[in-house]
Structures are given as C-alpha cells and as structure tokens.
Protein backbone atom coordinates (compact mmCIF):
# COMPACT_ATOMS: atom_id res chain seq x y z
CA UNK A 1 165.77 -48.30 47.18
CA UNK A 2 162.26 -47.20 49.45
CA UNK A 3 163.14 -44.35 51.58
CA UNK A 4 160.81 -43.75 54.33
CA UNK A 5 159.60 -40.37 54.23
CA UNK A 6 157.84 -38.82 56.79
CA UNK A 7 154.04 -38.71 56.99
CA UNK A 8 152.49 -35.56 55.30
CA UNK A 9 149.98 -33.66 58.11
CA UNK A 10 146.95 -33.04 56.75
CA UNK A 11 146.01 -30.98 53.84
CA UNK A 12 143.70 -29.34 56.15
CA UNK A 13 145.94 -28.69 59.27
CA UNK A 14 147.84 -26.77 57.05
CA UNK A 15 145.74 -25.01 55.26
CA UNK A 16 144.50 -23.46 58.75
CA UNK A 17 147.87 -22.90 59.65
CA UNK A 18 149.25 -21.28 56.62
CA UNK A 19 145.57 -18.76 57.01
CA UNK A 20 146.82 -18.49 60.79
CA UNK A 21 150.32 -17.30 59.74
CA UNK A 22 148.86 -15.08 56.85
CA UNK A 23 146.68 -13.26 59.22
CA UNK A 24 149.92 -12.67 61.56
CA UNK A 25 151.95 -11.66 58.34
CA UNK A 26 152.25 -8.09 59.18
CA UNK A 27 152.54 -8.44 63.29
CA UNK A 28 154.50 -11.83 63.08
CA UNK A 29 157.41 -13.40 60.60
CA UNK A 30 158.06 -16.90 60.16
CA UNK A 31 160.89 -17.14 62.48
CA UNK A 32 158.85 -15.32 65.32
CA UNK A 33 156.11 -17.67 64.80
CA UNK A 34 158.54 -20.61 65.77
CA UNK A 35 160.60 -19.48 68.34
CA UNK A 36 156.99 -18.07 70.23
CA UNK A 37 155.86 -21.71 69.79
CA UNK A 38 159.46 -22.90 70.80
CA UNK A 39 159.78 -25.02 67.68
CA UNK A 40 162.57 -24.29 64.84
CA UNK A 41 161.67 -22.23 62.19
CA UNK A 42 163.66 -24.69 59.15
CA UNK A 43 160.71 -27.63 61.03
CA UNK A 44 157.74 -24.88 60.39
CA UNK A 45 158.64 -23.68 57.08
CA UNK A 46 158.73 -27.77 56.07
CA UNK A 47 155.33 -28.24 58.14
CA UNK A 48 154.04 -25.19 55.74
CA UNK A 49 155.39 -26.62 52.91
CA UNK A 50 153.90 -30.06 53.63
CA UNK A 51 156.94 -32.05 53.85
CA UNK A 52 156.53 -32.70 58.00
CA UNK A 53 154.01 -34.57 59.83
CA UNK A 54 151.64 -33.26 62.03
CA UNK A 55 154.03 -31.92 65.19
CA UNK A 56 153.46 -33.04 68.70
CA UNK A 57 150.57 -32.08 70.95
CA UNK A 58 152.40 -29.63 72.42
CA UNK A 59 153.54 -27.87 69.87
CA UNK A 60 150.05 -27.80 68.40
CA UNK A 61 148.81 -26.12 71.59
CA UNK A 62 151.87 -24.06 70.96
CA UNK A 63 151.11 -22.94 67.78
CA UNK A 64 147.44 -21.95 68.66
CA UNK A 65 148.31 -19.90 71.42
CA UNK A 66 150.63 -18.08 69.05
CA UNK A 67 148.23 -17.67 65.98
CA UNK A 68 145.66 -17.00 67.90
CA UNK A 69 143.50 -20.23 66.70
CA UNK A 70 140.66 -20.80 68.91
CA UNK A 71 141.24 -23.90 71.46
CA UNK A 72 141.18 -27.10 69.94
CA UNK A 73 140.92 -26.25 66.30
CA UNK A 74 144.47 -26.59 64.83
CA UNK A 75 143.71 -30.47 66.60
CA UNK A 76 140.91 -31.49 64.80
CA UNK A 77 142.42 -30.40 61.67
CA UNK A 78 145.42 -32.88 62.69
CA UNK A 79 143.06 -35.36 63.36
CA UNK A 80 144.51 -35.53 66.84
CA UNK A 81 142.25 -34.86 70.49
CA UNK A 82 143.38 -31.97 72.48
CA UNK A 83 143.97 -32.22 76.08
CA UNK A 84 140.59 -31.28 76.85
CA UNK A 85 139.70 -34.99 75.25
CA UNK A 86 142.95 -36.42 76.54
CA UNK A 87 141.93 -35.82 80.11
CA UNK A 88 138.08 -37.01 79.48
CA UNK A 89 139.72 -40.01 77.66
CA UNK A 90 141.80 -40.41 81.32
CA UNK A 91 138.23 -41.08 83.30
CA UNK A 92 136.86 -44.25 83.96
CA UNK A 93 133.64 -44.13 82.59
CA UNK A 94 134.91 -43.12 79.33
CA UNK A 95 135.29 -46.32 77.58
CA UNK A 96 131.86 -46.94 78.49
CA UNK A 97 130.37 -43.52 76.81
CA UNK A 98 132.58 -44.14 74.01
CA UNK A 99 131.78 -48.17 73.48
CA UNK A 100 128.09 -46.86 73.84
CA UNK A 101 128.43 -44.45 70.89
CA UNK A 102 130.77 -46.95 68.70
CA UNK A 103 127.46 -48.57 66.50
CA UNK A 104 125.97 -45.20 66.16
CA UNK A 105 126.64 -44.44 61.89
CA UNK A 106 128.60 -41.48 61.38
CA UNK A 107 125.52 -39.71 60.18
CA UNK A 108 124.08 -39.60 63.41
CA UNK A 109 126.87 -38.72 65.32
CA UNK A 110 126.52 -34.26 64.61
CA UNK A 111 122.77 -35.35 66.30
CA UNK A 112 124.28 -36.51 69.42
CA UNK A 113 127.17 -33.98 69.42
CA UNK A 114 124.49 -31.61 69.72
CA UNK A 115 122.86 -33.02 72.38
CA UNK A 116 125.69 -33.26 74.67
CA UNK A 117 126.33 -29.68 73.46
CA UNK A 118 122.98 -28.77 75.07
CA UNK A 119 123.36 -31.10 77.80
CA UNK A 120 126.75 -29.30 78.89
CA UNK A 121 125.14 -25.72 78.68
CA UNK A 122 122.26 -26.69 80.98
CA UNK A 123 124.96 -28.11 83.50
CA UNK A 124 126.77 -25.36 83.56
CA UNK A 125 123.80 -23.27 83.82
CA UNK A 126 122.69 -25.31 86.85
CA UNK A 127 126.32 -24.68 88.59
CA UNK A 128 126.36 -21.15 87.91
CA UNK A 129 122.90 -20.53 89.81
C-alpha cells in the first residue's frame, strides 16, 4: 500500500530554524516558540524533526518575527518569496522584468542581483535628498 506522506521542508529551512530556536534556548522553549508564532507546538516539533512540510507564508513570517531571523531569510531557505516579492510579483510590469531575465544562465544571475542592489540604493538615495 503507498501512503502519501507529506513533503519534507528543506534540509536547509530547518537547519536555520533549529540554529534560530537554539539561540532562543535559554529565553524561549519549544512551546513558547509556537504559541508566539500561533502555530501548535506537536506541528513545530515535527517541522524540527523534518517530518512536516514547509508551513504557510504566514507562519513563516511568524516564525521570523519570533526567532528573530532577519526579514525574508527563513523564505529563501523554504524556497518560497516573501511578501516583499509577492507584492512586486502583484505589479504589472513584473512579468515583463521577469520574462526579460528568464534566458539569463544562473551564473549570471548574482551579477544582475547586484546591480539592481546598487540600482535600489541610488534610488533611495535620490528620494531621501
């Protein structure tokens, strides 16, 4: 008989979790942890444990507002966007930035990262004066 099991998250989503919770040990149990990020503390110790999939996208913002893991990086490690990318993703001209960078190789892509990067800081720059 083929039960379906659950996707595993990633080995690296909770790897940063499990360091998040470690560096909380003292402050913060397991059970605290959960109810702060309003999820239940059997579903965390399983996510821990890697018998869960990666949670919703709420409870991942949850969970870095709890542990204290800077904005969007318990995300990436799920492989999932944050709502900063959500709402960008929302815009019209997105598809059009993101067809545009579709051919690019993956080995060019930390290049242009960088350059929007820079191209960001400069705007912001501009607004600020």
């Amino acid at each position: 008989m083929n039960e379906n099991k659950p996707a595993k998250a990633p080995k690296r989503f909770i790897r940063l979790l499990k360091k998040a919770m470690d560096e909380r040990r003292g402050e913060m149990s397991l059970r605290q942890v959960a109810r702060n990020a309003d999820i239940s503390p059997a579903y965390l110790s399983l996510l821990l444990n890697g018998e869960r999939g990666v949670p919703s996208n709420d409870a991942i913002a949850r969970l870095e507002g709890v542990l204290n893991i800077p904005d969007g990086e318990l995300f990436k490690s799920a492989g999932r966007p944050n709502h900063q990318a959500l709402e960008f993703f929302r815009k019209e001209e997105a598809g059009s930035i993101v067809r545009a960078l579709a051919p690019l190789p993956n080995s060019q892509l930390p290049t242009v990262l960088k350059m929007i990067e820079n191209f960001v800081k400069r705007q912001r720059r501009a607004k600020s004066k």
